[in-house]
C-alpha atoms as a PDB file:
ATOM      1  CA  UNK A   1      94.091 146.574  98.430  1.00  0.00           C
ATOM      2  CA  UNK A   2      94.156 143.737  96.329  1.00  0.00           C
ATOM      3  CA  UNK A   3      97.427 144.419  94.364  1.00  0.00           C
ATOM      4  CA  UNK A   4      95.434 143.459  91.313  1.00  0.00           C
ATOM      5  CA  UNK A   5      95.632 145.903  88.106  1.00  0.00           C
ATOM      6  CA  UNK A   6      92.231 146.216  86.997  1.00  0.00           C
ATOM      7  CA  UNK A   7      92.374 147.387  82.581  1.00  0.00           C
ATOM      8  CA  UNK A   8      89.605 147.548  80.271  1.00  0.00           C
ATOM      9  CA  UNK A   9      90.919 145.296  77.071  1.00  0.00           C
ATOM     10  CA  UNK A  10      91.715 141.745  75.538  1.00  0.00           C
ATOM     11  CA  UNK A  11      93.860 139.610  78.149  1.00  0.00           C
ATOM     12  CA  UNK A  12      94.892 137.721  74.655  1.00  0.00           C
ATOM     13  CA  UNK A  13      97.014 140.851  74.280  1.00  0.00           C
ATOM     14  CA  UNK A  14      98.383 141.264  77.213  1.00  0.00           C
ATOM     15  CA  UNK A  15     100.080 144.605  78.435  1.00  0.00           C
ATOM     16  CA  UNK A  16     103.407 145.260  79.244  1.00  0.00           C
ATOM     17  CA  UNK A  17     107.113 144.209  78.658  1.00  0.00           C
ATOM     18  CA  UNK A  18     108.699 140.904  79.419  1.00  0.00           C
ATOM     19  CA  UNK A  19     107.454 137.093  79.971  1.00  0.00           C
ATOM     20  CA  UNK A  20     103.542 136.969  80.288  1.00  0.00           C
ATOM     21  CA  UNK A  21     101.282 134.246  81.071  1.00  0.00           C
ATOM     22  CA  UNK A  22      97.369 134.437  80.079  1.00  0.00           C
ATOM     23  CA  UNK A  23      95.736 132.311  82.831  1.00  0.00           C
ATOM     24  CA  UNK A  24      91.826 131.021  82.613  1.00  0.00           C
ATOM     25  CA  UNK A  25      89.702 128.391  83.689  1.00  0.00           C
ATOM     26  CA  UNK A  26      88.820 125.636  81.727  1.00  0.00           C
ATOM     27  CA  UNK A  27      86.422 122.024  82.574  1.00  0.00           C
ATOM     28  CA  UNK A  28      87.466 118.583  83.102  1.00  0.00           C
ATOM     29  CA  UNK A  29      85.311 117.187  80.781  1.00  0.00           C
ATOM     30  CA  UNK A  30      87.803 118.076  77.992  1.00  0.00           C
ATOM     31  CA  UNK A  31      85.179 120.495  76.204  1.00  0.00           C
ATOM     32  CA  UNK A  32      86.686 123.954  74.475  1.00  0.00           C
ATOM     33  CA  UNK A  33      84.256 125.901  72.487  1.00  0.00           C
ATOM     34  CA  UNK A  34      82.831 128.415  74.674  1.00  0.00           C
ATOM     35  CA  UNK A  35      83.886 131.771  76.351  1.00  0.00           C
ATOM     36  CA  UNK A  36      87.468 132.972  76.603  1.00  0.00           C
ATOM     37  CA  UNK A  37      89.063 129.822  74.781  1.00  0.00           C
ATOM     38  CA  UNK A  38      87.192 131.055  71.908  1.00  0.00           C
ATOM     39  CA  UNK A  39      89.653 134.043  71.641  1.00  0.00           C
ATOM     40  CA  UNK A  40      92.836 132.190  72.838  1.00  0.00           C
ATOM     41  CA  UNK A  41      91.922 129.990  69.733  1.00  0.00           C
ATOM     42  CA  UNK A  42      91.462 132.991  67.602  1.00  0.00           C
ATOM     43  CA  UNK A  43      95.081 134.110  68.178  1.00  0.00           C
ATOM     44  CA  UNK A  44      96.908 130.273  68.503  1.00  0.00           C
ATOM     45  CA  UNK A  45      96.130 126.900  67.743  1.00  0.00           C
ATOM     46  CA  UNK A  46      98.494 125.770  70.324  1.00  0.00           C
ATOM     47  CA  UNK A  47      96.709 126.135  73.723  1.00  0.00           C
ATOM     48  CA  UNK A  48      93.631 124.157  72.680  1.00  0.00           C
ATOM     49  CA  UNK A  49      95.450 121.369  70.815  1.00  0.00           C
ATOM     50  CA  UNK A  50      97.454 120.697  74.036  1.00  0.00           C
ATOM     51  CA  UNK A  51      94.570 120.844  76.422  1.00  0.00           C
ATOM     52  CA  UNK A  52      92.615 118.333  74.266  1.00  0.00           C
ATOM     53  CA  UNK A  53      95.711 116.285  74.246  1.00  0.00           C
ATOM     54  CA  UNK A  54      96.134 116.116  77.744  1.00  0.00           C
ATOM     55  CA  UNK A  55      92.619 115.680  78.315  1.00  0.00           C
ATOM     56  CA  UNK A  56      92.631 112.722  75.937  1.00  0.00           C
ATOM     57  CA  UNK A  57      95.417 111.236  77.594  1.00  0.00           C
ATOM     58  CA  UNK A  58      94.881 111.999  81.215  1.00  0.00           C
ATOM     59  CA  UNK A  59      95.056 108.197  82.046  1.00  0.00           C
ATOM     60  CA  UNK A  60      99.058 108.838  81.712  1.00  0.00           C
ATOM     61  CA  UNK A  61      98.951 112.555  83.306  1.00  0.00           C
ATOM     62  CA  UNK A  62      98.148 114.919  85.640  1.00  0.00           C
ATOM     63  CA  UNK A  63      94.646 115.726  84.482  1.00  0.00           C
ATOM     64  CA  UNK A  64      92.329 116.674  87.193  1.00  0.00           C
ATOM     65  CA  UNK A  65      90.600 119.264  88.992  1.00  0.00           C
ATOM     66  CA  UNK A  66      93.341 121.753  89.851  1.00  0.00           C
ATOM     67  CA  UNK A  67      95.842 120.696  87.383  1.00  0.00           C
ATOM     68  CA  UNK A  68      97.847 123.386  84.940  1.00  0.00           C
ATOM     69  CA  UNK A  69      99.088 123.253  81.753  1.00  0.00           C
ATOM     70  CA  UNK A  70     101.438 126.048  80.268  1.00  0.00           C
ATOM     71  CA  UNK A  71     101.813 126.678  76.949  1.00  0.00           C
ATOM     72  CA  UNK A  72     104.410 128.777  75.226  1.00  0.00           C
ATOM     73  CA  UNK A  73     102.563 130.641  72.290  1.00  0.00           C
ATOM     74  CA  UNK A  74     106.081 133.131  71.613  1.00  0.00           C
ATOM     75  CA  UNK A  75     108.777 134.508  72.613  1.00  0.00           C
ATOM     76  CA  UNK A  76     107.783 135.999  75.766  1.00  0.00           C
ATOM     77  CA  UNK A  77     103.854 134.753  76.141  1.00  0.00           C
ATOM     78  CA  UNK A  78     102.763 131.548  77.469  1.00  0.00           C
ATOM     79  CA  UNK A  79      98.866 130.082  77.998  1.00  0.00           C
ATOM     80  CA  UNK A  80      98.008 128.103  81.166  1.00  0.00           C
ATOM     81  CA  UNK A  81      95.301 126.117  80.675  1.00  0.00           C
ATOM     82  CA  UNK A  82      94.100 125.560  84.253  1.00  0.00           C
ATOM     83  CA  UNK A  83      91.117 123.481  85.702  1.00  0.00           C
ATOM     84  CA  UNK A  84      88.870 124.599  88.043  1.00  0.00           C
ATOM     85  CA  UNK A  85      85.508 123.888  86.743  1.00  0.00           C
ATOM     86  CA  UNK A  86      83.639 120.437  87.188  1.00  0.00           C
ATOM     87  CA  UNK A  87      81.562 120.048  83.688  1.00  0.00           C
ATOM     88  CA  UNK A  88      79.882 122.691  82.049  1.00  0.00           C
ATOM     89  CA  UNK A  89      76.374 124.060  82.629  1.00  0.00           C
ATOM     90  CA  UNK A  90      73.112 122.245  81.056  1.00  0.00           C
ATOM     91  CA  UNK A  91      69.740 123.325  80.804  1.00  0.00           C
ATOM     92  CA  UNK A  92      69.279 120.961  84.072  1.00  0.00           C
ATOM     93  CA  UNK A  93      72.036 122.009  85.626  1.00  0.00           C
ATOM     94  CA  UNK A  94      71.767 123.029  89.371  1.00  0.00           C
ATOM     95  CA  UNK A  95      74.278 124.775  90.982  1.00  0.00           C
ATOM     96  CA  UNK A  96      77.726 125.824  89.051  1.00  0.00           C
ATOM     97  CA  UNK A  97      80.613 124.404  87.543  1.00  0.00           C
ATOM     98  CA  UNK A  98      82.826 126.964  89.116  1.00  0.00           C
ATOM     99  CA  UNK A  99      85.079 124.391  91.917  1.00  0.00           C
ATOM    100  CA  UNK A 100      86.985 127.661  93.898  1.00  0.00           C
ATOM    101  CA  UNK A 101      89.352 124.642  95.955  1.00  0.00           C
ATOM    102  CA  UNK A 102      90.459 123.775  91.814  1.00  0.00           C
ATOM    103  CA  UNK A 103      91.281 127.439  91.175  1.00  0.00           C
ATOM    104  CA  UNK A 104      92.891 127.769  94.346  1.00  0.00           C
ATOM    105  CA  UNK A 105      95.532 124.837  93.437  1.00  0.00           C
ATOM    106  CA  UNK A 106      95.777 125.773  89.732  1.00  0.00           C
ATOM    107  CA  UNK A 107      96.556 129.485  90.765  1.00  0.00           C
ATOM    108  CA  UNK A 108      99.789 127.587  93.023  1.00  0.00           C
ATOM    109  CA  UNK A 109     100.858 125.898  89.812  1.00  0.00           C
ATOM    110  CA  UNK A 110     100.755 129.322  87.948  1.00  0.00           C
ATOM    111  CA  UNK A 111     102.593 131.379  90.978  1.00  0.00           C
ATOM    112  CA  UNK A 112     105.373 128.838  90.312  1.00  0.00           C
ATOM    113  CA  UNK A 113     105.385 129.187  86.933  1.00  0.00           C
ATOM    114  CA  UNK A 114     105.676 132.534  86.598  1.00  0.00           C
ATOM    115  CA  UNK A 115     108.439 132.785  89.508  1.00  0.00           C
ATOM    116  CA  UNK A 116     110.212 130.363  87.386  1.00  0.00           C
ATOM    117  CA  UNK A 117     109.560 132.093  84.130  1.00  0.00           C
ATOM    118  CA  UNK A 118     110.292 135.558  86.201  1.00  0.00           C
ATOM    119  CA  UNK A 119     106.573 136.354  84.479  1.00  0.00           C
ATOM    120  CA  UNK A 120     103.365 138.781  85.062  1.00  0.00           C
ATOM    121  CA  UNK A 121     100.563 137.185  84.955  1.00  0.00           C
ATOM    122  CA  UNK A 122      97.178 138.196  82.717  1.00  0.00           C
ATOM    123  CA  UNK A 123      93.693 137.514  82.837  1.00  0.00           C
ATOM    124  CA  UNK A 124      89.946 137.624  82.412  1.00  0.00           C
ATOM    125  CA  UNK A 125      88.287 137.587  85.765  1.00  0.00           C
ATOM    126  CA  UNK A 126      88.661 133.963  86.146  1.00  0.00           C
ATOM    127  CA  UNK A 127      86.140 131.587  86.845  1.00  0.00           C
ATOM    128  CA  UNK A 128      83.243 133.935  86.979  1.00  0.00           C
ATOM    129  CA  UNK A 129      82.079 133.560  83.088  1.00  0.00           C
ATOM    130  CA  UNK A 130      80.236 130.601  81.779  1.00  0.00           C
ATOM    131  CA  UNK A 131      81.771 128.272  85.172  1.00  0.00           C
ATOM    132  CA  UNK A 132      79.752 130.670  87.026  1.00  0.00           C
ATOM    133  CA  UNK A 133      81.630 131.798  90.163  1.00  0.00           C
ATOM    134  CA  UNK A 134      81.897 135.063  91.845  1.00  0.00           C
ATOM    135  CA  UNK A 135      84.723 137.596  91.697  1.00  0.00           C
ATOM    136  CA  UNK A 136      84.576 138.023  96.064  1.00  0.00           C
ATOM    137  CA  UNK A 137      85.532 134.728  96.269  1.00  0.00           C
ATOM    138  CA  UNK A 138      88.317 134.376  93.154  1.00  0.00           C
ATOM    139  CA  UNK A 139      89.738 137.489  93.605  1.00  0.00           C
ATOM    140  CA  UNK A 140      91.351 136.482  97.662  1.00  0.00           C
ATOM    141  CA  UNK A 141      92.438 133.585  96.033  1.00  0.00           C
ATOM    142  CA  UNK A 142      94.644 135.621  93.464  1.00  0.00           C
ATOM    143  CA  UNK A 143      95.795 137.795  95.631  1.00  0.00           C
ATOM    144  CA  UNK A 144      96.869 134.910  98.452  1.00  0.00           C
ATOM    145  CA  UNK A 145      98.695 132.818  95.692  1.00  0.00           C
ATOM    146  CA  UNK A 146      99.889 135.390  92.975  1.00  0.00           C
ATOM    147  CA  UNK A 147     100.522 138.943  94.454  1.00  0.00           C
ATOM    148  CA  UNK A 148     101.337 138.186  97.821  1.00  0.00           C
ATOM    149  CA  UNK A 149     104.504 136.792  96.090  1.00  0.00           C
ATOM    150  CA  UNK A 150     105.156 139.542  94.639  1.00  0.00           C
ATOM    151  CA  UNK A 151     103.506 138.462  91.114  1.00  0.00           C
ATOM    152  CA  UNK A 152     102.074 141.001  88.683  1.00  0.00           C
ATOM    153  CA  UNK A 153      98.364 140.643  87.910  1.00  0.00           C
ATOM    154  CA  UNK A 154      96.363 142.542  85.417  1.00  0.00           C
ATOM    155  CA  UNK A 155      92.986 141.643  84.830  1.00  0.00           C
ATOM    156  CA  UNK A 156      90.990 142.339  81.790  1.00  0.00           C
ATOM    157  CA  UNK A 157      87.604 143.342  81.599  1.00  0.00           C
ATOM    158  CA  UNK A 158      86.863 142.999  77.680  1.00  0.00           C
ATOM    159  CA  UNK A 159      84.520 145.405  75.688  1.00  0.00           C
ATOM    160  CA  UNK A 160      83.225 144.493  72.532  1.00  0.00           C
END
């Protein structure tokens, strides 16, 4: 048992009542413009503007594989913008971006967080879109740094 809530719907509306933080995966090459960003963008400007702000000046931050950045988007719903992919995929790419160690720190960050923020956490299945990882291997990583602290985590499969 994962401890996991598994919904069909939009993790950009997340379900429930109190604080909420929408967690996904984004690259360290500072690129937004594919996948689930597309939709955080669709609902706030803020999460993307930050990211490419702290990607732009990650000479005086803690850019990096791994790193988090939260967001507050209202009242009671934040964004974390969390890196776990190395690049993006190419037509010559071999292999995937997907970097699981990455996710694995990021998803510390966030369990902190939301302790802090006394939050559930919401997502898309992580890492397994255009970074190109598998759910077996995020999934243990979730429930080792998120519900094994006694974190709420829905996950969102989206239907068009």
């Amino acid at each position: 048992m994962s401890g996991i809530t598994y919904v069909r719907g939009d993790a950009t509306a997340p379900q429930g009542k109190g604080v909420k933080i929408i967690a996904h995966v984004c690259n360290d090459l500072g690129g937004w413009g594919k996948g689930f960003v597309l939709a955080i963008s669709r609902r706030w400007p803020e999460p993307e503007a930050a990211f490419r702000r702290w990607h732009r000046e990650r000479a005086r931050n803690d850019f990096a594989l791994g790193a988090a950045q939260f967001v507050q988007v209202g009242p009671y719903v934040w964004v974390a913008n969390m890196v776990g992919q190395r690049g993006i995929r190419t037509g010559r790419s071999t292999g995937v971006p997907v970097r699981y160690e990455a996710i694995d720190a990021a998803l510390g960050l966030l369990a902190d967080k939301a302790e802090e923020l006394g939050a559930s956490v919401h997502m898309p299945r992580i890492g397994c879109g255009l970074a190109g990882g598998k759910w077996s291997k995020v999934e243990p990583l979730i429930t080792e740094r998120l519900t094994a602290r006694g974190i709420s985590v829905t996950v969102y499969d989206f239907e068009a």
